[in-house]
Protein backbone atom coordinates (compact mmCIF):
# COMPACT_ATOMS: atom_id res chain seq x y z
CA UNK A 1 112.76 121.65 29.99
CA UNK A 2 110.93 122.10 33.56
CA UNK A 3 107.69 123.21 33.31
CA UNK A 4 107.08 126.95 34.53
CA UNK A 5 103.99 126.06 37.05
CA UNK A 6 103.50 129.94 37.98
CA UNK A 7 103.03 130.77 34.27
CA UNK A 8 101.14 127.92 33.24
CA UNK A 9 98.75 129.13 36.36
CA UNK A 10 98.66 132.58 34.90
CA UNK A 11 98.03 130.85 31.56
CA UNK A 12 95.15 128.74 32.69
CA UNK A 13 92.96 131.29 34.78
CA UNK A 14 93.65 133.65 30.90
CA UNK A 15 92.00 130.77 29.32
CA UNK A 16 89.19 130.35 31.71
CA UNK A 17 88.30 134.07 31.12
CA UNK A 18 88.23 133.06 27.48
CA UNK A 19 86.14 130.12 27.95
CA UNK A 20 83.28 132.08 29.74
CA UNK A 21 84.31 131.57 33.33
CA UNK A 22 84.10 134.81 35.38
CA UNK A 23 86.70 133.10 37.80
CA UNK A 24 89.24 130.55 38.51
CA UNK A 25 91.24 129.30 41.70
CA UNK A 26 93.60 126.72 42.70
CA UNK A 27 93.60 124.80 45.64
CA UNK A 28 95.02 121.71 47.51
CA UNK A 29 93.41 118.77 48.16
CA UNK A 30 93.03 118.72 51.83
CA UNK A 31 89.45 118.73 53.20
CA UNK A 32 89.98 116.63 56.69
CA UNK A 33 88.40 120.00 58.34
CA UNK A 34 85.67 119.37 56.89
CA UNK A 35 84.77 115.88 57.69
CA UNK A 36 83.70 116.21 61.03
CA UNK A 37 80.98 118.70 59.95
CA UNK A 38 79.64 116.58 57.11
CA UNK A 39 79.70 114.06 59.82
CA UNK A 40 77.45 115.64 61.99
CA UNK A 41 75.52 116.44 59.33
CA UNK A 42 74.56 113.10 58.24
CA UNK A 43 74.11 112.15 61.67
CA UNK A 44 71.24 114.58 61.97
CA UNK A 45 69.58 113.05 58.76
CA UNK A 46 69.70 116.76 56.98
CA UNK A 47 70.26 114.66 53.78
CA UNK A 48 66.88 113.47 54.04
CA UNK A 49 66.23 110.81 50.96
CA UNK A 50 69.61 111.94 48.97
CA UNK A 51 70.91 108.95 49.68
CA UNK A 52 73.99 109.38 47.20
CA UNK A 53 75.19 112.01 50.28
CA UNK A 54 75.55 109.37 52.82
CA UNK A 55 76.53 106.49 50.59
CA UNK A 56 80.00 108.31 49.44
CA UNK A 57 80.33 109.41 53.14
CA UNK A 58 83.61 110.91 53.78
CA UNK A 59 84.72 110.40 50.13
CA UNK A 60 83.42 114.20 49.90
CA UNK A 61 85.81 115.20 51.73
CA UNK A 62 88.45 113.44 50.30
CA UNK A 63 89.04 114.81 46.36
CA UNK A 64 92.01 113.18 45.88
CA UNK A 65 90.60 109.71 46.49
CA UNK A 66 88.39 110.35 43.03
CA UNK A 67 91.70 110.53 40.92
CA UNK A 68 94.59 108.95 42.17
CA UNK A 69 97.85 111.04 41.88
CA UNK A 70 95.05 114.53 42.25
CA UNK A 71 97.66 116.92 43.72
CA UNK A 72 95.15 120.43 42.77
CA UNK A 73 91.74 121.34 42.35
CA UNK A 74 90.60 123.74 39.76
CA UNK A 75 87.62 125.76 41.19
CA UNK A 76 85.84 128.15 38.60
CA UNK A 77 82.80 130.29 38.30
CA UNK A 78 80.35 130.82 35.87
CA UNK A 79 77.24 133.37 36.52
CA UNK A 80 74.37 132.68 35.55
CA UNK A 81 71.57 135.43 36.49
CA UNK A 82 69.45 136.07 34.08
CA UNK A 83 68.79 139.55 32.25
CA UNK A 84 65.45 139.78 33.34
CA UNK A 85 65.07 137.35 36.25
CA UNK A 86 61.08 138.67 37.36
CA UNK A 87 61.57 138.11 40.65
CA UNK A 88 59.08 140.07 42.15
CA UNK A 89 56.19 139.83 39.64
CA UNK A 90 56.43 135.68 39.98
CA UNK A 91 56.29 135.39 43.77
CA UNK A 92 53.77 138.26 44.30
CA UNK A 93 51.09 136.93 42.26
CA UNK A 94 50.60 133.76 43.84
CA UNK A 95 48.23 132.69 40.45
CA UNK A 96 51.81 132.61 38.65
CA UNK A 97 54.49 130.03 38.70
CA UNK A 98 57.86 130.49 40.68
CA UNK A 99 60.83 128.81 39.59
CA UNK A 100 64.46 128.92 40.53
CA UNK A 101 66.50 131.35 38.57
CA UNK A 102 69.11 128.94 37.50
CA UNK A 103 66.60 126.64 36.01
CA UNK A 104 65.54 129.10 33.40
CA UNK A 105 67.77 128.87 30.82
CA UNK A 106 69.52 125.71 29.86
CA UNK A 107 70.71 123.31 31.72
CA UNK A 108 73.95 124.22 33.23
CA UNK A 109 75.44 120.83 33.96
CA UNK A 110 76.74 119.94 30.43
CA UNK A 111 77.70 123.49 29.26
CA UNK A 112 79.78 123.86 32.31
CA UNK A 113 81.16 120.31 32.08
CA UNK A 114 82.00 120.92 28.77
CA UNK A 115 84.01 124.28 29.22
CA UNK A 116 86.35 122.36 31.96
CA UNK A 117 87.23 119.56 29.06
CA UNK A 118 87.38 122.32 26.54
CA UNK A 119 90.44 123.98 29.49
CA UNK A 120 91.72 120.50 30.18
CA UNK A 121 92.52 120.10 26.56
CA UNK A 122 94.55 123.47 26.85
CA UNK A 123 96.46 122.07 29.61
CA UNK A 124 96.89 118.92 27.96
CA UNK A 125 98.79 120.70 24.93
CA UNK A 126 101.11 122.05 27.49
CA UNK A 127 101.39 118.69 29.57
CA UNK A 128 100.69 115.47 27.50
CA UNK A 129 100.76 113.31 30.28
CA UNK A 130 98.14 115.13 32.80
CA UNK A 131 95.83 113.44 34.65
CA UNK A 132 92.10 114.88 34.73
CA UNK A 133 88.66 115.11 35.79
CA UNK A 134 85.98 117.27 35.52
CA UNK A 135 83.04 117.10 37.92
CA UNK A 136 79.39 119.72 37.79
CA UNK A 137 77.83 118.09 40.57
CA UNK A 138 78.41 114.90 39.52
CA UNK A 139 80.38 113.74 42.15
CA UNK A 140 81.17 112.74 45.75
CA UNK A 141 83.15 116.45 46.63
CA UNK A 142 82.19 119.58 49.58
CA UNK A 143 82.79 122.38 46.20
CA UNK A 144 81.85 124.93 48.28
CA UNK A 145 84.35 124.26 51.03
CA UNK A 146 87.03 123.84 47.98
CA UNK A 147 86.01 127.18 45.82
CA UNK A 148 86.30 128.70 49.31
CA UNK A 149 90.61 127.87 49.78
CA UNK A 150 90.22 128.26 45.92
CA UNK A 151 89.69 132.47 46.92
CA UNK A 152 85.69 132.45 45.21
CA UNK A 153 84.47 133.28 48.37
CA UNK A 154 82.97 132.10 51.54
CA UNK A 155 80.42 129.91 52.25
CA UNK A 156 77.30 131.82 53.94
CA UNK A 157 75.46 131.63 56.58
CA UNK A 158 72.42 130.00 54.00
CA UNK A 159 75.32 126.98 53.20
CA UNK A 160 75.54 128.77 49.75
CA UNK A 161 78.71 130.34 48.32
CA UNK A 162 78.96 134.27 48.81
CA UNK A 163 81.55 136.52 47.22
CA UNK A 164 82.09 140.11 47.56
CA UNK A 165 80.45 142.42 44.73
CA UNK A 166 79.66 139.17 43.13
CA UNK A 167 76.94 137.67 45.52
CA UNK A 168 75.64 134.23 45.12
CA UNK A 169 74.40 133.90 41.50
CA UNK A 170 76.75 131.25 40.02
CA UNK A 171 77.72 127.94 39.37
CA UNK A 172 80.84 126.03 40.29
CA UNK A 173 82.78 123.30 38.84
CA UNK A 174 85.94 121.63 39.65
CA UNK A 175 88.75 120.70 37.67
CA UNK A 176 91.01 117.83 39.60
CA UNK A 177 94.43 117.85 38.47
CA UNK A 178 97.82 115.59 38.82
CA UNK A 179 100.21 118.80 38.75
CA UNK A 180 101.56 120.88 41.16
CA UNK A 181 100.31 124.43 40.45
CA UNK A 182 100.91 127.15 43.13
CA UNK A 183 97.48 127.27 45.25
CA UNK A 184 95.75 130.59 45.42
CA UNK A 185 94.74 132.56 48.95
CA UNK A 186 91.81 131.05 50.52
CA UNK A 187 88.79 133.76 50.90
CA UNK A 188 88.25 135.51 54.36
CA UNK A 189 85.32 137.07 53.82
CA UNK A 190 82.06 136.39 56.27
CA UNK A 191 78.39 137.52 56.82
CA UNK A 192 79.22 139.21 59.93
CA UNK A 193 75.56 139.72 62.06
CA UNK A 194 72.99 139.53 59.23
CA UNK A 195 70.79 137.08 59.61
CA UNK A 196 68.47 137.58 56.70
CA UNK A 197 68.74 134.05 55.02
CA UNK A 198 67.78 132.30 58.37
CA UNK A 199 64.75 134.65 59.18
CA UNK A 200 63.19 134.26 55.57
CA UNK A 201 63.25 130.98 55.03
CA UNK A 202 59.74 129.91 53.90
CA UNK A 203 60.02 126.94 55.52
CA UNK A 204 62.88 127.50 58.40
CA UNK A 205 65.09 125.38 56.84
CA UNK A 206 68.09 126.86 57.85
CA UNK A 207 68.34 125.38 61.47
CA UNK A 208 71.51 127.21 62.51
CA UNK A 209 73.92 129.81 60.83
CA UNK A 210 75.77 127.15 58.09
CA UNK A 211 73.28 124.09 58.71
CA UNK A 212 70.10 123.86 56.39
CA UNK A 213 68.17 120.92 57.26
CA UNK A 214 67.65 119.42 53.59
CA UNK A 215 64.56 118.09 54.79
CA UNK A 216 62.58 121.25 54.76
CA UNK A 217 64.43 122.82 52.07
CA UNK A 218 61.79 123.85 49.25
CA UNK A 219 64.63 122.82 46.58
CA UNK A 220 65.02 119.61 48.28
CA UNK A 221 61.11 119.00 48.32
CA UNK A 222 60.15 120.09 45.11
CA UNK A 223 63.37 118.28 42.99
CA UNK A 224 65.32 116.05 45.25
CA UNK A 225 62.30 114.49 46.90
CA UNK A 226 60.62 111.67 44.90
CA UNK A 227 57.19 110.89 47.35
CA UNK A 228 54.87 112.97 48.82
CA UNK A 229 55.57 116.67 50.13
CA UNK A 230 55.09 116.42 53.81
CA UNK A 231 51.98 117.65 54.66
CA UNK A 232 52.84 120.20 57.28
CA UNK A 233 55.47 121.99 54.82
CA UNK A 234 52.67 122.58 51.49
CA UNK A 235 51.04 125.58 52.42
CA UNK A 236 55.00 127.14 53.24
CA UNK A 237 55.84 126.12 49.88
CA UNK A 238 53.36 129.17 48.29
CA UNK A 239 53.91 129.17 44.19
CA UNK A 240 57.53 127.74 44.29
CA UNK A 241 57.28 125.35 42.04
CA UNK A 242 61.15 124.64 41.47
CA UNK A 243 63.28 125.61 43.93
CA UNK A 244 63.66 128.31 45.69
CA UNK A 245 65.42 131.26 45.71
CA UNK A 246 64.48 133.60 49.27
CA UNK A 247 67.54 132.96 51.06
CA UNK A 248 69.69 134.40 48.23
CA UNK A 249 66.72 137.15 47.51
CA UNK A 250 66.73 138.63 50.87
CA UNK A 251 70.57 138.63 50.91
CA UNK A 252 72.59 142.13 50.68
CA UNK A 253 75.89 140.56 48.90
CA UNK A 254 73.25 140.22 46.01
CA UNK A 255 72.52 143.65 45.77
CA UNK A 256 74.80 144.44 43.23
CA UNK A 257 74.83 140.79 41.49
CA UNK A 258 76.10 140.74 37.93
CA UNK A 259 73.78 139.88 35.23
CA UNK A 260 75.09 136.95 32.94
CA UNK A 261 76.54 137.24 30.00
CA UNK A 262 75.49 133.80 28.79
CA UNK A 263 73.35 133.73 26.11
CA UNK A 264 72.32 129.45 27.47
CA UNK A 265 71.62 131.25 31.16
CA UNK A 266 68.94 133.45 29.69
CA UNK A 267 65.40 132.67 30.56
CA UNK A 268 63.25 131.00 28.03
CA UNK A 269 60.15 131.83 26.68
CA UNK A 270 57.98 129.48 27.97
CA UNK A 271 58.82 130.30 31.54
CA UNK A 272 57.44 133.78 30.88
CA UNK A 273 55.14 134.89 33.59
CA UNK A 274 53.18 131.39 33.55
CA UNK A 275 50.21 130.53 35.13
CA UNK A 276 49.85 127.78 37.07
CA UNK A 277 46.87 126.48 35.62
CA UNK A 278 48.78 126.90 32.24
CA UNK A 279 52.01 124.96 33.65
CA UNK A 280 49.65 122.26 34.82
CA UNK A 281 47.70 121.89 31.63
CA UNK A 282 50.27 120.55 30.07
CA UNK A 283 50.38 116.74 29.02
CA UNK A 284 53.22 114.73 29.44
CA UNK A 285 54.57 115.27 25.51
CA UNK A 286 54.03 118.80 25.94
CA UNK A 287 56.09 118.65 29.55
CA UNK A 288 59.37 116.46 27.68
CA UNK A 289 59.07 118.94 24.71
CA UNK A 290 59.45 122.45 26.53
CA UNK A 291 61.51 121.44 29.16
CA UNK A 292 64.40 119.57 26.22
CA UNK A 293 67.89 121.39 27.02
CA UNK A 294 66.19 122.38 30.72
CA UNK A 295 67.14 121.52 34.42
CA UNK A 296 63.49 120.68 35.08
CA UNK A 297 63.11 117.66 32.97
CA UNK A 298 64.81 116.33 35.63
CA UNK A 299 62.38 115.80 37.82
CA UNK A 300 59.77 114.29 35.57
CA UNK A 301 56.12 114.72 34.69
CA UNK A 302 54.84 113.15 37.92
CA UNK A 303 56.58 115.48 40.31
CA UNK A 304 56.15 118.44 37.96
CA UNK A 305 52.40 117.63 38.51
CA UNK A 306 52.78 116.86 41.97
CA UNK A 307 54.79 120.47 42.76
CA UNK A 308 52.24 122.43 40.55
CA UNK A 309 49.10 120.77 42.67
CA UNK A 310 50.42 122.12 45.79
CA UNK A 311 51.07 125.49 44.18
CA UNK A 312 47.22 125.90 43.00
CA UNK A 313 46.06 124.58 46.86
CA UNK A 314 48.24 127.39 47.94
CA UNK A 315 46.23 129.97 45.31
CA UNK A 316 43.62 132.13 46.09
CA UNK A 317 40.36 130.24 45.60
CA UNK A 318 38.95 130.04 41.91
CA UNK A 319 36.31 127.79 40.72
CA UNK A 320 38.96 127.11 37.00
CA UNK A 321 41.16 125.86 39.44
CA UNK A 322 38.95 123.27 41.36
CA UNK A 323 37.64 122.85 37.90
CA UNK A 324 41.38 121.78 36.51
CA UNK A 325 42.14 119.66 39.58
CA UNK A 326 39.16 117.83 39.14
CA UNK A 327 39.86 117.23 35.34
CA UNK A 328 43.49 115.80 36.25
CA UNK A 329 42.74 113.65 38.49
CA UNK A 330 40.97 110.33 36.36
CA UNK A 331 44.33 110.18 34.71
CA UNK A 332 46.98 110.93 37.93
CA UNK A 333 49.45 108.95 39.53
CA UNK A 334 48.69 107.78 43.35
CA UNK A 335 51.02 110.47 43.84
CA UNK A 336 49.79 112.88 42.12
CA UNK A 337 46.14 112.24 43.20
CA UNK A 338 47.27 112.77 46.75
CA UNK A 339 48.23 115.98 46.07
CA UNK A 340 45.55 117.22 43.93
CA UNK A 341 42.87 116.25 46.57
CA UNK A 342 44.91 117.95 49.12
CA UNK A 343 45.04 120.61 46.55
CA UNK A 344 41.14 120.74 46.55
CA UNK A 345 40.68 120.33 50.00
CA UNK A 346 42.85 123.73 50.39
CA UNK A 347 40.38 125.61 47.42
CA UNK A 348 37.14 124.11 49.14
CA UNK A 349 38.17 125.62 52.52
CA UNK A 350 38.90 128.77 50.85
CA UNK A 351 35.85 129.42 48.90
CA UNK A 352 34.10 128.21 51.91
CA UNK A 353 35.62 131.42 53.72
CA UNK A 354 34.79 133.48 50.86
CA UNK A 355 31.41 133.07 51.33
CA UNK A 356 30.93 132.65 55.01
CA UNK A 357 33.42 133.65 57.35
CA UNK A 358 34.15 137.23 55.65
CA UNK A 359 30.42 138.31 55.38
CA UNK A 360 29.77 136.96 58.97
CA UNK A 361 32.69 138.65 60.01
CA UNK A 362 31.57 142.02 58.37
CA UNK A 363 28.13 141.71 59.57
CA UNK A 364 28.95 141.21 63.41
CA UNK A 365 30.74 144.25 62.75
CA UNK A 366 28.26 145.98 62.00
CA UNK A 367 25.68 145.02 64.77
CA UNK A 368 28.61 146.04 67.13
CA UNK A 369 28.96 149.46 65.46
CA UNK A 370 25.02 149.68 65.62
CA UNK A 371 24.49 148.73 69.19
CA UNK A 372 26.72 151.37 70.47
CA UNK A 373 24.95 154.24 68.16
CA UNK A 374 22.53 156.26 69.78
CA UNK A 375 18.90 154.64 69.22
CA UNK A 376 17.73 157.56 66.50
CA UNK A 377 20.99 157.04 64.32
């Protein structure tokens, strides 16, 4: 008997719901719009040191190439803000740690992965012979550009994945598949004249509407990058010390984000309202232990060190701080050390101001005020 490909559509995007994904689409495989974008991209060097992007080159345009015989893509949604995200009482105190919103709760890569076997195998009782793969940013493919024909929404003016009502708080993951199901409507939606990512940028990142220049991108520098911050870009970076989140802050198709519903996405206590000095206190142990389960431990403990320096140079000036960059640095990497000295360079200047420039400042003040009083006052 022929297999009914509208049903088993139907059936699929039912069991997605089940599974925990807010929403599923179905798209071709066709890309070759895309390529001479990516193109230009590379060409500018926007990748910066994520060499992986220009290695697969157009290969990320070209799904079908991953699975031979790929006729759809599966392209699904999973939110992930948390309950009680703190957004304004991490960035405003500038003595506390910032870091992105989808890193605090566990790490999304295998629970999503997971969840797209877990549908595969549903599709597999229906068609023995299908041909699969699941991919969570592990591989070679433009998902945005594909979620987009897939109907989850359209890709912003930030690069990042918008959708109406929804906003930009989710993850995506693809599904490829070797079976003809009926595509769904591409999204139209756009930004229209807002311009609110591109203005707040910390670090102006976003060169043009739809072009971030990885390069100064505070996700890329503090987890993509593996040597120093540039210089020039620290003091932008403020108490970010894991990604960064402004562009989708500042944007109003997040106004009305949904909170998630799950319970893995839900920040965990040790990223609490931390201090910095706390955060960078820890040993390395203490580091592999707390972040087990977590996006961060990707990075490591040199770059965790080297991202939380640059957040207490960025702090108002406190002698515990000096005091803690001091202690850290007999037993720091080159790496590290560079930072930390930059780090206490940046306190040094500032107590330094504290104590000078301020009461000079007030005091010239006052002989002004003084030498236009009358002589009796």
């Amino acid at each position: 008997m022929a297999t009914d490909y509208q049903q088993l559509a139907l059936q699929i995007k039912r069991w997605a719901q089940e599974l925990g994904f807010q929403q599923l689409g179905i798209t071709a495989t066709d890309l070759s719009s895309e390529e001479p974008r990516l193109e230009a991209w590379l060409a500018q060097g926007y990748h910066g040191d994520m060499h992986y992007m220009s290695e697969h080159g157009m290969l990320r345009a070209r799904p079908a190439d991953l699975l031979p015989g790929t006729l759809r893509v599966l392209s699904v949604r999973m939110d992930y803000l948390p309950a009680q995200a703190g957004f304004a009482t991490n960035l405003a105190n500038p003595a506390k740690a910032y870091i992105s919103r989808y890193a605090l709760g566990r790490d999304y890569h295998k629970l999503v992965r997971n969840r797209l076997k877990q549908l595969a195998q549903k599709i597999s009782n229906e068609i023995p012979e299908l041909g699969f793969r699941p991919f969570v940013d592990s591989a070679p493919v433009l998902e945005r550009p594909l979620a987009q024909r897939a109907g989850l929404g359209w890709v912003g003016k930030h690069s990042l994945l918008l959708n109406h009502g929804v906003g930009s708080w989710f993850f995506l993951g693809e599904l490829l598949l070797d079976i003809p199901l009926p595509v769904d409507e591409p999204h139209q939606g756009d930004c229209g004249s807002c311009v609110a990512c591109i203005t707040s940028c910390p670090t102006g990142a976003i060169v043009a509407p739809y072009v971030v220049d990885g390069r100064r991108c505070i996700s890329y520098l503090t987890i993509e990058l593996k040597t120093a911050i540039p210089e020039e870009l620290r003091p932008l970076i403020g108490n970010r010390i894991y990604g960064c989140d402004d562009c989708q802050l500042v944007c109003p198709e997040n106004r009305e984000a949904p909170v998630s519903i799950e319970a893995d996405f839900q920040r965990r206590s040790q990223w609490q309202d931390q201090d910095l000095l706390q955060l960078f206190a820890w040993d390395e142990s203490t580091f592999l232990r707390l972040t087990e389960g977590s996006a961060i431990r990707r990075i490591g403990f040199e770059r965790w060190q080297r991202n939380i320096a640059v957040a207490l140079g960025n702090a108002p000036y406190q002698p515990d701080i000096a005091a803690a960059l001091h202690a850290a640095k007999p037993a720091a990497s080159e790496l590290v050390t560079e930072h930390i000295d930059w780090a206490l360079a940046q306190q040094k200047r500032k107590s330094w101001q504290a104590e000078n420039i301020l009461p000079r400042s007030t005091e010239r003040l006052v002989r002004i005020i003084q030498k236009g009083l009358p002589r009796d006052a």
